[in-house]
Protein backbone atom coordinates (compact mmCIF):
# COMPACT_ATOMS: atom_id res chain seq x y z
CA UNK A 1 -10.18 21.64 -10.68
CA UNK A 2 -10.13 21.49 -6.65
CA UNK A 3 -6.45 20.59 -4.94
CA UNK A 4 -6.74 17.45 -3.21
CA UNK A 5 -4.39 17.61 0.33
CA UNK A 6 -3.78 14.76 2.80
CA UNK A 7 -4.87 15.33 6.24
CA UNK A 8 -4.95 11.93 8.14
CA UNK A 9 -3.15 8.65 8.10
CA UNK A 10 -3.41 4.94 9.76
CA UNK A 11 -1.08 2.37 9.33
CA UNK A 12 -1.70 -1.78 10.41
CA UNK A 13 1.83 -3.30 9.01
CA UNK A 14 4.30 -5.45 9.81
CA UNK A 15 6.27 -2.98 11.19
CA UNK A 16 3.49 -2.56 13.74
CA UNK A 17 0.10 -0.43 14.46
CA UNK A 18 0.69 2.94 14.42
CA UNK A 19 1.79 5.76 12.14
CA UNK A 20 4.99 7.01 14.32
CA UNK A 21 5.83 3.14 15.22
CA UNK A 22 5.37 2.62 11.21
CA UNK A 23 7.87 5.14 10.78
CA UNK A 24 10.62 4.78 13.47
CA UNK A 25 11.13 1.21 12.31
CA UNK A 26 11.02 2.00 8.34
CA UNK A 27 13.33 4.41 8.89
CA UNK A 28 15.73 2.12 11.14
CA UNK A 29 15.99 -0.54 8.99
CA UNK A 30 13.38 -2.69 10.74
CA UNK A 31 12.46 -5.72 8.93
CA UNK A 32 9.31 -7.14 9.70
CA UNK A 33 10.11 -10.58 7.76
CA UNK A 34 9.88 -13.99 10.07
CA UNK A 35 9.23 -17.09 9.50
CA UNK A 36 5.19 -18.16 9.19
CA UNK A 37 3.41 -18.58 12.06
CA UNK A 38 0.01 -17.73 11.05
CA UNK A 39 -0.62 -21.68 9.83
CA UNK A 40 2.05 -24.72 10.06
CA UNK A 41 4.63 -23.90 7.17
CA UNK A 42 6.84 -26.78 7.59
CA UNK A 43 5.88 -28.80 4.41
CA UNK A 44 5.98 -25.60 2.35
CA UNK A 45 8.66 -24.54 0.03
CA UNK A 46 8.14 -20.49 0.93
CA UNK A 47 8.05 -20.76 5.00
CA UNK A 48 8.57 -16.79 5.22
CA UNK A 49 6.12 -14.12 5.64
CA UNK A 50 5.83 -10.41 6.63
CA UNK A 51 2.99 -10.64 9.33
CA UNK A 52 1.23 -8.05 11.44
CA UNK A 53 2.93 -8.61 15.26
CA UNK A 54 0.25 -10.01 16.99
CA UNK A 55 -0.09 -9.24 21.06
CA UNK A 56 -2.30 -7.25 23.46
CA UNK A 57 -2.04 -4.27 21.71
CA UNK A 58 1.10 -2.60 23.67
CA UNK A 59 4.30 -1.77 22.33
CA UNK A 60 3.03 -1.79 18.35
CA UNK A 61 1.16 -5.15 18.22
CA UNK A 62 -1.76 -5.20 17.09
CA UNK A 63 -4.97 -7.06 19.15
CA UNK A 64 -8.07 -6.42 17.48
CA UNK A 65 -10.58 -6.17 20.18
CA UNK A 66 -8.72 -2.85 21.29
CA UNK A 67 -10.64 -2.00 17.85
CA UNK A 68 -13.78 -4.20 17.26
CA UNK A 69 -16.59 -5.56 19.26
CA UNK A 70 -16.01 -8.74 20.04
CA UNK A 71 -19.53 -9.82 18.15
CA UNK A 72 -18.43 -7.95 15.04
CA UNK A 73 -15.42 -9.69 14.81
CA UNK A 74 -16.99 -13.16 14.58
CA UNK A 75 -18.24 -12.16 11.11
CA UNK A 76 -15.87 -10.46 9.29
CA UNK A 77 -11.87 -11.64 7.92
CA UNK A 78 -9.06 -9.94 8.81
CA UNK A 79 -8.55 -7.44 5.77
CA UNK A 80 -11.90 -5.58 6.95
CA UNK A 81 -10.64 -5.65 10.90
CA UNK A 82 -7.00 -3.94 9.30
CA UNK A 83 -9.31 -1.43 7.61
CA UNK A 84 -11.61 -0.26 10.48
CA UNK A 85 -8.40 -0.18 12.61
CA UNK A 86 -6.02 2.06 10.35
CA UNK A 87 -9.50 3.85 9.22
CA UNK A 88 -9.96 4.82 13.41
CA UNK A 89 -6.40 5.70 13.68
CA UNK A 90 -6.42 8.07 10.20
CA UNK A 91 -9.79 9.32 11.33
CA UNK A 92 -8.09 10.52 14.81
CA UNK A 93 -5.07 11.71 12.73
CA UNK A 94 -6.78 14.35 11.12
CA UNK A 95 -8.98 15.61 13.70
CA UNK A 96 -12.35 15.66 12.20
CA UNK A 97 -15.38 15.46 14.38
CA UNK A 98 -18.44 13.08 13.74
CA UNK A 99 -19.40 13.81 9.93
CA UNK A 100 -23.44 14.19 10.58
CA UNK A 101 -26.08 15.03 7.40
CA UNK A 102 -25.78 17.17 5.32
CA UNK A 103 -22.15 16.95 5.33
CA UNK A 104 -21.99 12.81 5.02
CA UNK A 105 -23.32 13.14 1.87
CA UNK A 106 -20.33 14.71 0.43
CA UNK A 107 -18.07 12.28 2.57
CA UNK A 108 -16.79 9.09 0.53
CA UNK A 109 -14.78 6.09 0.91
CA UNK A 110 -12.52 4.01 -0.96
CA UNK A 111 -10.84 0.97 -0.30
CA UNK A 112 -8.98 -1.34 -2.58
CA UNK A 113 -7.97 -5.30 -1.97
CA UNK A 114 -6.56 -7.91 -4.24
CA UNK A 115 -7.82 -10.63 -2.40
CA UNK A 116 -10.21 -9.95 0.32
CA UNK A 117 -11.08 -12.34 2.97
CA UNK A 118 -9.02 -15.42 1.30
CA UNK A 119 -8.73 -17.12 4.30
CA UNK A 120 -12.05 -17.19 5.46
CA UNK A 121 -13.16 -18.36 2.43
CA UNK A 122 -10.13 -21.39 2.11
CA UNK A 123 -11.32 -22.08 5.87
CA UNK A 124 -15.58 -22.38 5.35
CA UNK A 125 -14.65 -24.15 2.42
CA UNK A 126 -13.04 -26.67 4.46
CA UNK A 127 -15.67 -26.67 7.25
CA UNK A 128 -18.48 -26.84 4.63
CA UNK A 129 -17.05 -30.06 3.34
CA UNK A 130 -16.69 -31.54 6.75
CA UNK A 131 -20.14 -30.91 7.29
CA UNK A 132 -20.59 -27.73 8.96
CA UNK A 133 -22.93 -25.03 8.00
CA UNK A 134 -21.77 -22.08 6.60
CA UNK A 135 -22.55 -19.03 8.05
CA UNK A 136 -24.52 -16.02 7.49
CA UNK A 137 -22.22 -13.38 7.78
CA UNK A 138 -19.78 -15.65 5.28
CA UNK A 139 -20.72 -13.34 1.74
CA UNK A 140 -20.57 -10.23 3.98
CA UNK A 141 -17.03 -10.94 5.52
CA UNK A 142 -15.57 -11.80 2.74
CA UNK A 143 -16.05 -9.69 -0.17
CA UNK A 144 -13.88 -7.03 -1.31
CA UNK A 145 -16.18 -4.43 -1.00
CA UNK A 146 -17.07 -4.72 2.38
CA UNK A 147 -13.82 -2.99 3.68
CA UNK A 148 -15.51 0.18 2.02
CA UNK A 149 -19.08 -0.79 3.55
CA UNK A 150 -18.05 -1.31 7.32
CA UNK A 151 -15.79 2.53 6.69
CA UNK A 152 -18.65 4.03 5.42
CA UNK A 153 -21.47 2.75 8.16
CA UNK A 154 -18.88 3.41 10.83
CA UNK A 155 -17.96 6.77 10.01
CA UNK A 156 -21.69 7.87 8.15
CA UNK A 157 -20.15 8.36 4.94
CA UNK A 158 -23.00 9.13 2.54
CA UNK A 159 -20.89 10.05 -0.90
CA UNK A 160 -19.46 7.94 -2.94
CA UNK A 161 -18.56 4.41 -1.31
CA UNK A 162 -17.16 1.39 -3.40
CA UNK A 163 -13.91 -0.84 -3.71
CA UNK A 164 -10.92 -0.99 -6.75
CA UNK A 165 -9.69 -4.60 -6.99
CA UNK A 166 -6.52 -4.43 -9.93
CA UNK A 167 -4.50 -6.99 -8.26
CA UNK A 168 -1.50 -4.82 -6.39
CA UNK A 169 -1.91 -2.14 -7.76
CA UNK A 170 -6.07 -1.79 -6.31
CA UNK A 171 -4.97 0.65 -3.40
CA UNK A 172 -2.93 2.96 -5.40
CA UNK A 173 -6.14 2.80 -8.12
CA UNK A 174 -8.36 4.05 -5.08
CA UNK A 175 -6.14 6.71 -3.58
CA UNK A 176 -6.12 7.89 -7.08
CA UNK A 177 -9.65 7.73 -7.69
CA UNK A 178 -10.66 9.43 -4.78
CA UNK A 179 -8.41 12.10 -5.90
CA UNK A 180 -10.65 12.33 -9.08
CA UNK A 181 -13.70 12.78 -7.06
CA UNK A 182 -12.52 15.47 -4.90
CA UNK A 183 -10.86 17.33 -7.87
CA UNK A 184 -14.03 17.20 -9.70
CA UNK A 185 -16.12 18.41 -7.09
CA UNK A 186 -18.02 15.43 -5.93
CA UNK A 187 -16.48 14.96 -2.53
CA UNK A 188 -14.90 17.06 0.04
CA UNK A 189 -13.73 14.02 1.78
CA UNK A 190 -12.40 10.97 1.33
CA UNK A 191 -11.23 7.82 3.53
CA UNK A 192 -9.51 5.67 0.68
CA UNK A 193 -6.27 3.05 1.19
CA UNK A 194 -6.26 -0.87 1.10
CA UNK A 195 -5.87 -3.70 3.25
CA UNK A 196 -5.10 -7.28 2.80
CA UNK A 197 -4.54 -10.66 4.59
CA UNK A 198 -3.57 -13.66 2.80
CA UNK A 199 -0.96 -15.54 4.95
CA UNK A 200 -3.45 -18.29 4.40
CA UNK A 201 -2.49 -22.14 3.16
CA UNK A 202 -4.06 -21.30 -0.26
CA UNK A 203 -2.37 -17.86 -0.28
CA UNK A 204 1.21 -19.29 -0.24
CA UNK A 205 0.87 -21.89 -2.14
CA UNK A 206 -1.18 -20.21 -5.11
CA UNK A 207 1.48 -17.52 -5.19
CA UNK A 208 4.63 -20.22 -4.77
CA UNK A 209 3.19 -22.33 -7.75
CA UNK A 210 3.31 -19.20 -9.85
CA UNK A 211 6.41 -18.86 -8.69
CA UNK A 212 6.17 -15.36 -7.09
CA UNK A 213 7.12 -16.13 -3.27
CA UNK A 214 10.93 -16.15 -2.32
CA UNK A 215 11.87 -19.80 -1.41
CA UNK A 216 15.63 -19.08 -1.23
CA UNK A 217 15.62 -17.67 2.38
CA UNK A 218 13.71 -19.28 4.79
CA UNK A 219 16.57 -19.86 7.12
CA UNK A 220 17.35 -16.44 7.01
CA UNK A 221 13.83 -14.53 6.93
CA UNK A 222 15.08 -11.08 6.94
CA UNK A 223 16.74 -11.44 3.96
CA UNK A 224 14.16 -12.69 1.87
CA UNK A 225 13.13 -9.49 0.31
CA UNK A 226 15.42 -7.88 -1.54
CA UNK A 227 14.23 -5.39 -3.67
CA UNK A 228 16.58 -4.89 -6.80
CA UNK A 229 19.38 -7.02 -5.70
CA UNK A 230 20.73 -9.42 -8.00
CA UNK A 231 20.49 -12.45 -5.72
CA UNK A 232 16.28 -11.91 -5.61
CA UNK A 233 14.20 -14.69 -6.01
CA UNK A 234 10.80 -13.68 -5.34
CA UNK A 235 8.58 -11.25 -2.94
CA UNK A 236 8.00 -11.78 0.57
CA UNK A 237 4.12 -11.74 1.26
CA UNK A 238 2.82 -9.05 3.51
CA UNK A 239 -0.22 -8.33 5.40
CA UNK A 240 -2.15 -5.05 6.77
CA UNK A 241 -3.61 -1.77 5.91
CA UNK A 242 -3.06 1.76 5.35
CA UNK A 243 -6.06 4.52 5.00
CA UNK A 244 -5.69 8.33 4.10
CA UNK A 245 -7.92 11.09 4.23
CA UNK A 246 -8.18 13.07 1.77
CA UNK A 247 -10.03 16.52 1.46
CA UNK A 248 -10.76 19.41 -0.82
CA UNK A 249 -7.99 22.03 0.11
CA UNK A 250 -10.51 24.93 1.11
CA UNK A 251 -12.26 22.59 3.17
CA UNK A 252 -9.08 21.39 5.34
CA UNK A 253 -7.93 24.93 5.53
CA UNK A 254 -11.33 25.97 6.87
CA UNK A 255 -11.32 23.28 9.51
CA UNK A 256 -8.09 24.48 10.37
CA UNK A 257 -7.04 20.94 9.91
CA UNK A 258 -3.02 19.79 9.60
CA UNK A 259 -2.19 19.18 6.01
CA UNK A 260 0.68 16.43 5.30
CA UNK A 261 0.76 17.04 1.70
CA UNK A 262 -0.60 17.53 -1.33
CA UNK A 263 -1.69 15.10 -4.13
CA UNK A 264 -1.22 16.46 -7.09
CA UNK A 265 -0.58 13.42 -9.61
CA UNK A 266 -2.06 10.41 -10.84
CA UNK A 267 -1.08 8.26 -13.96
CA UNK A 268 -1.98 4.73 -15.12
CA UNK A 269 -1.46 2.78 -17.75
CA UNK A 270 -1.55 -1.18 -19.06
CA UNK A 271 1.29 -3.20 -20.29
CA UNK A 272 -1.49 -5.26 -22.36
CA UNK A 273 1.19 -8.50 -22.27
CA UNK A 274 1.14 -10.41 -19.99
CA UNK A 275 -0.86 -12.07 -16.65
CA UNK A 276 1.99 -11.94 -14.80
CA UNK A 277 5.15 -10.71 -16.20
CA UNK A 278 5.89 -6.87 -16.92
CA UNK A 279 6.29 -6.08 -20.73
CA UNK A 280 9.99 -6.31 -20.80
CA UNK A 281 10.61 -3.22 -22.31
CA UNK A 282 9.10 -1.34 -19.46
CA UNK A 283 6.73 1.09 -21.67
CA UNK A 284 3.68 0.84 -19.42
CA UNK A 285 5.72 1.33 -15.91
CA UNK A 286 7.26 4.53 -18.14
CA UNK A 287 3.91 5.74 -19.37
CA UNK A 288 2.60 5.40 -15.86
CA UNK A 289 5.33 7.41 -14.43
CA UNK A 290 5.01 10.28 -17.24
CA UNK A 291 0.91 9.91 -17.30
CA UNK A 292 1.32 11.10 -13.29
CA UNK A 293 4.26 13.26 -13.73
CA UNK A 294 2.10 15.41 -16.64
CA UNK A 295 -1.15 15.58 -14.75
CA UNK A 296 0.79 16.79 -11.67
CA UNK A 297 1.98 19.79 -14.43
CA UNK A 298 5.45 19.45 -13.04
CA UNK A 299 9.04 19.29 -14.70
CA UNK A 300 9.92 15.87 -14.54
CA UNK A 301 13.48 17.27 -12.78
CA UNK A 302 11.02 17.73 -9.56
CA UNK A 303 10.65 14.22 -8.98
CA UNK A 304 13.61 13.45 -5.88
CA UNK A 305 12.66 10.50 -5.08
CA UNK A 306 10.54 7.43 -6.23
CA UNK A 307 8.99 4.54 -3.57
CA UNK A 308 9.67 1.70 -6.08
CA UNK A 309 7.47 -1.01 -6.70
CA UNK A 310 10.21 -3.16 -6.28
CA UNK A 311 8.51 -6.20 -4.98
CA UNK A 312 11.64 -8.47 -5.10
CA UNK A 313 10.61 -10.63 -7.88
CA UNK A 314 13.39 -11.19 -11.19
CA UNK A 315 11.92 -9.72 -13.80
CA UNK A 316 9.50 -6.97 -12.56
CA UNK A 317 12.23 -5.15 -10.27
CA UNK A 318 14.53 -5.14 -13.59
CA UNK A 319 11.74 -3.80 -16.20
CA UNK A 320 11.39 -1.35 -13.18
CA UNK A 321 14.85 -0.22 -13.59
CA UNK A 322 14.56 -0.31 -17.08
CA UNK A 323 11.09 2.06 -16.93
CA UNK A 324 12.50 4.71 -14.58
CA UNK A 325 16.01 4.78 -16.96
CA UNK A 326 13.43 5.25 -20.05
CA UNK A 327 11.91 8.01 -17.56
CA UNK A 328 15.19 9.78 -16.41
CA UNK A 329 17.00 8.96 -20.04
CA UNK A 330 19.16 12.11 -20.45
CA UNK A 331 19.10 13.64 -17.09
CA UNK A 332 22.04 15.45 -15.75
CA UNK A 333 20.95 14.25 -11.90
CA UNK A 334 20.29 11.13 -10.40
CA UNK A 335 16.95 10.03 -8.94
CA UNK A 336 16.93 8.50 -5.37
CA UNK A 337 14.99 4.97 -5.41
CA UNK A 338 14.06 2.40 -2.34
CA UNK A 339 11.36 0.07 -1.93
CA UNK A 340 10.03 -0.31 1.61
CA UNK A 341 8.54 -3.52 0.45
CA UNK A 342 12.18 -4.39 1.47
CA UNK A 343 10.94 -4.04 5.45
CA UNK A 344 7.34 -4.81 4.88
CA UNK A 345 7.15 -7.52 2.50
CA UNK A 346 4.69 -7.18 -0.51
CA UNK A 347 1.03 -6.55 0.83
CA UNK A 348 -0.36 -7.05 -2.49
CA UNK A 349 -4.09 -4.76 -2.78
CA UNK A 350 -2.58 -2.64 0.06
CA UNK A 351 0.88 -2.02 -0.90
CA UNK A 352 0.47 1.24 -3.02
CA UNK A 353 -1.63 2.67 0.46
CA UNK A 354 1.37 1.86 2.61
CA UNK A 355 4.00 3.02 0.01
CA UNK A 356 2.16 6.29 -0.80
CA UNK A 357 1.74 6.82 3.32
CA UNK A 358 5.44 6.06 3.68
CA UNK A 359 6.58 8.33 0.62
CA UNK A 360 4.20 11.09 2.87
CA UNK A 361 5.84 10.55 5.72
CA UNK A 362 9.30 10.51 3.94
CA UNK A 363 8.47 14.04 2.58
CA UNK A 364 7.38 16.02 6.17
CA UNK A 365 10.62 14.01 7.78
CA UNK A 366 12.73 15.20 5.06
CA UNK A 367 14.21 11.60 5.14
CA UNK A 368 14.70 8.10 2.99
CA UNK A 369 14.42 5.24 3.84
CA UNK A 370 16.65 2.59 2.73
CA UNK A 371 16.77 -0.71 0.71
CA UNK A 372 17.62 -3.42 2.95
CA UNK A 373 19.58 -6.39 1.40
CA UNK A 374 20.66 -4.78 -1.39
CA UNK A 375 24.27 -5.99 -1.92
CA UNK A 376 24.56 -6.27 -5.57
CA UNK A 377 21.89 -3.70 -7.05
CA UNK A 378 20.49 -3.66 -10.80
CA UNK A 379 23.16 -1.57 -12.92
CA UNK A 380 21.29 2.09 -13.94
CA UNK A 381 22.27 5.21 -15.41
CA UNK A 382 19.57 7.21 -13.58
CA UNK A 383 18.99 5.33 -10.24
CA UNK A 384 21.12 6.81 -6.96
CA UNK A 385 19.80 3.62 -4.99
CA UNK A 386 19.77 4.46 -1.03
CA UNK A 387 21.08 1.52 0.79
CA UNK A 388 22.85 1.05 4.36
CA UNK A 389 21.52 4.08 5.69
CA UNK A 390 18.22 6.69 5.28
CA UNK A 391 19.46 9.96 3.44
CA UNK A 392 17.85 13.48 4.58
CA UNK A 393 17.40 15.45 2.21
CA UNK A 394 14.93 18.81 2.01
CA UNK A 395 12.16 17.42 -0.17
CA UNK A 396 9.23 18.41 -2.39
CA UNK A 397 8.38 15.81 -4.69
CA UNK A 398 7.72 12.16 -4.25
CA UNK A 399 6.59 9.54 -6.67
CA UNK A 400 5.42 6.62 -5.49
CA UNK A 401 4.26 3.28 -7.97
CA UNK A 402 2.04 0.71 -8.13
CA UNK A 403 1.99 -2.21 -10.49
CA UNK A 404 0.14 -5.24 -10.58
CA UNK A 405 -0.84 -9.25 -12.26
CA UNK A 406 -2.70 -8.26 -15.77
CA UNK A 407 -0.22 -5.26 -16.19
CA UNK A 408 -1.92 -2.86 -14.57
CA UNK A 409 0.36 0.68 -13.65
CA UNK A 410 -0.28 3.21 -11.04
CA UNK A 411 2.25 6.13 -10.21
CA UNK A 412 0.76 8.74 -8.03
CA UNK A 413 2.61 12.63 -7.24
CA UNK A 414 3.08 13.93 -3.89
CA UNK A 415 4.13 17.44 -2.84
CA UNK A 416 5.11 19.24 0.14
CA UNK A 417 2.29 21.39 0.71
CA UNK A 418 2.01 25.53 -0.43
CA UNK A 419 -0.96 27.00 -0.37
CA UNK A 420 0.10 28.96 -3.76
């Protein structure tokens, strides 16, 4: 099968617009927690989000007409404006040039959500039954899908174009997919990540009734998320994108393009339990993990370092903990685990693109980031949890995973790049 190598990357986050910005502030501890100002939160128990800075664009904020015609962004929600804005920025990243016929049709694109344009749907709904007519561009703005649709028009990628929607694990799903496609010859390249935007009325609500959100904190917003500490109470909601391009290994090296990484692994699974809660005894997280670590064809002693899931919720950081002992049962050496969803919040359908884009840039820095807030951390035989400071270390091999509602697992395998 082809090798599949990582050649561009975008970020939109909380921690700002940018890949550098994304990674000076993960790796100082930045939180990007506040309290909501997207909508009046007053009245709501969970008054705490992660949101993308808003501004003019300068100094990491993000202002989407520095991106999008001012027409175009009348019609479409904010997950699609993330996606064409981390999709430019990955696009510049990796130094291709304008992909004209016939190589478009061998170009592809990829882009998971778990929600799509939630807000713009809560908000017609609400105009609709005031009277007002709905819009044309409503269906179009709104669906999942469309993330992929607006990539592939803008960029005239003719190959394979569609959207994975598995709840948070639906980026991670389509960075692995379009790892499948390459490897098996039907693309040379592929744009493929998520984006989401749900700080919405509906959004916080629907996830506080289900009691996901973090209510404990919202005096104290920075603190909210806390990712394997025993004082969690739920995640932190995040908003943004991340897009990667990925390419056929002979075709990068013939562009003379930069090469990040490589992708090597990809593993899923499905706890078959539950709609929400992990299968306590962590089997599908652990299958996951192995299913990735086996189709990578490495030792499972490679594996330095794990991006956790770690959303900050009670029982899915602890059958975490629980998978990766399972994973690591018997190991003479430690494995080093953070979750980033510490500084980001949890950005649902595009968490596993921003987690697999930090684990990349963890792996060319040599560095960790840490777990902020983590005081009192889940007891493990086989965890070396990184908290109050990043660790360098010279690294090879990152896993990064991906879980989501209706136990669905994702664990993808990232290498420093050889060309042996």
């Amino acid at each position: 099968m082809k090798r599949v190598v990582v050649t561009g990357m975008g970020l939109v986050t909380p921690l700002g617009c940018g890949t550098d910005l994304n990674w000076q502030n993960l790796i100082s501890g930045k939180s990007g927690a506040g309290t909501i100002s997207r909508f009046d939160a007053s009245n709501f128990k969970c008054k705490v989000a992660c949101e993308v800075p808003l501004g003019d664009g300068n100094d990491g904020t993000y202002n989407a007409e520095n991106w999008i015609g001012k027409k175009e962004l009348k019609k479409i929600d904010d997950f699609i404006k993330y996606a064409l804005t981390a999709s430019e920025d990955a696009f510049i990243d990796s130094k291709l040039h304008k992909i004209n016929d016939p190589s478009s049709y061998r170009a592809g694109c990829i882009v998971g959500s778990g929600m799509g344009g939630l807000p713009g749907i809560e908000n017609t709904s609400v105009e609709y039954n005031n009277g007002k007519r709905i819009s044309p561009f409503f269906i179009t703005g709104r669906i999942i899908n469309m993330a992929s649709g607006y990539l592939s028009i803008k960029f005239n990628l003719k190959g394979p174009s569609y959207s994975t929607v598995s709840a948070c694990a639906s980026s991670a799903h389509a960075i692995g997919e379009s790892f499948r496609l390459i490897q098996h010859g039907q693309a040379d390249i592929m744009m493929t990540g998520g984006s989401e935007a749900t700080i919405s009325p509906i959004g916080i609500e629907g996830f506080t009734s289900c009691k996901a959100l973090s209510t404990k904190y919202n005096e104290n917003p920075s603190e909210a998320s806390r990712p394997f500490d025993q004082d969690r109470d739920g995640f932190v909601m995040g908003e943004g994108a991340a897009i990667l391009i990925l390419e056929e290994m002979e075709h990068a090296i013939n562009r003379n393009a930069r090469i990040y990484c490589e992708l090597i692994g990809y593993g899923m699974s499905s706890d078959a339990y539950h709609y929400t809660l992990p299968e306590p005894s962590g089997d599908g997280a652990y299958r996951a993990m192995l299913n990735s670590i086996n189709d990578a064809g490495i030792d499972l002693n490679e594996i330095q370092y794990i991006n956790a899931h770690g959303t900050s919720t009670p029982s899915g950081d602890h059958v975490e903990v629980v998978a990766i002992d399972k994973l690591f049962d018997g190991n003479k050496n430690q494995v080093y685990v953070s979750s980033t969803k510490s500084q980001t919040g949890h950005l649902l359908g595009a968490a596993g693109a921003v987690e697999a884009s930090y684990s990349i840039l963890s792996l060319i820095n040599e560095k960790l980031p840490y777990n902020l807030n983590l005081n009192r951390e889940i007891p493990s035989k086989s965890i070396k949890f990184i908290k109050e400071s990043s660790v360098d270390i010279k690294l090879n091999t990152i896993l990064s995973n991906s879980f989501g509602f209706g136990g669905t697992n994702v664990s993808l395998v990232f290498k420093r790049f050889n060309t042996q």
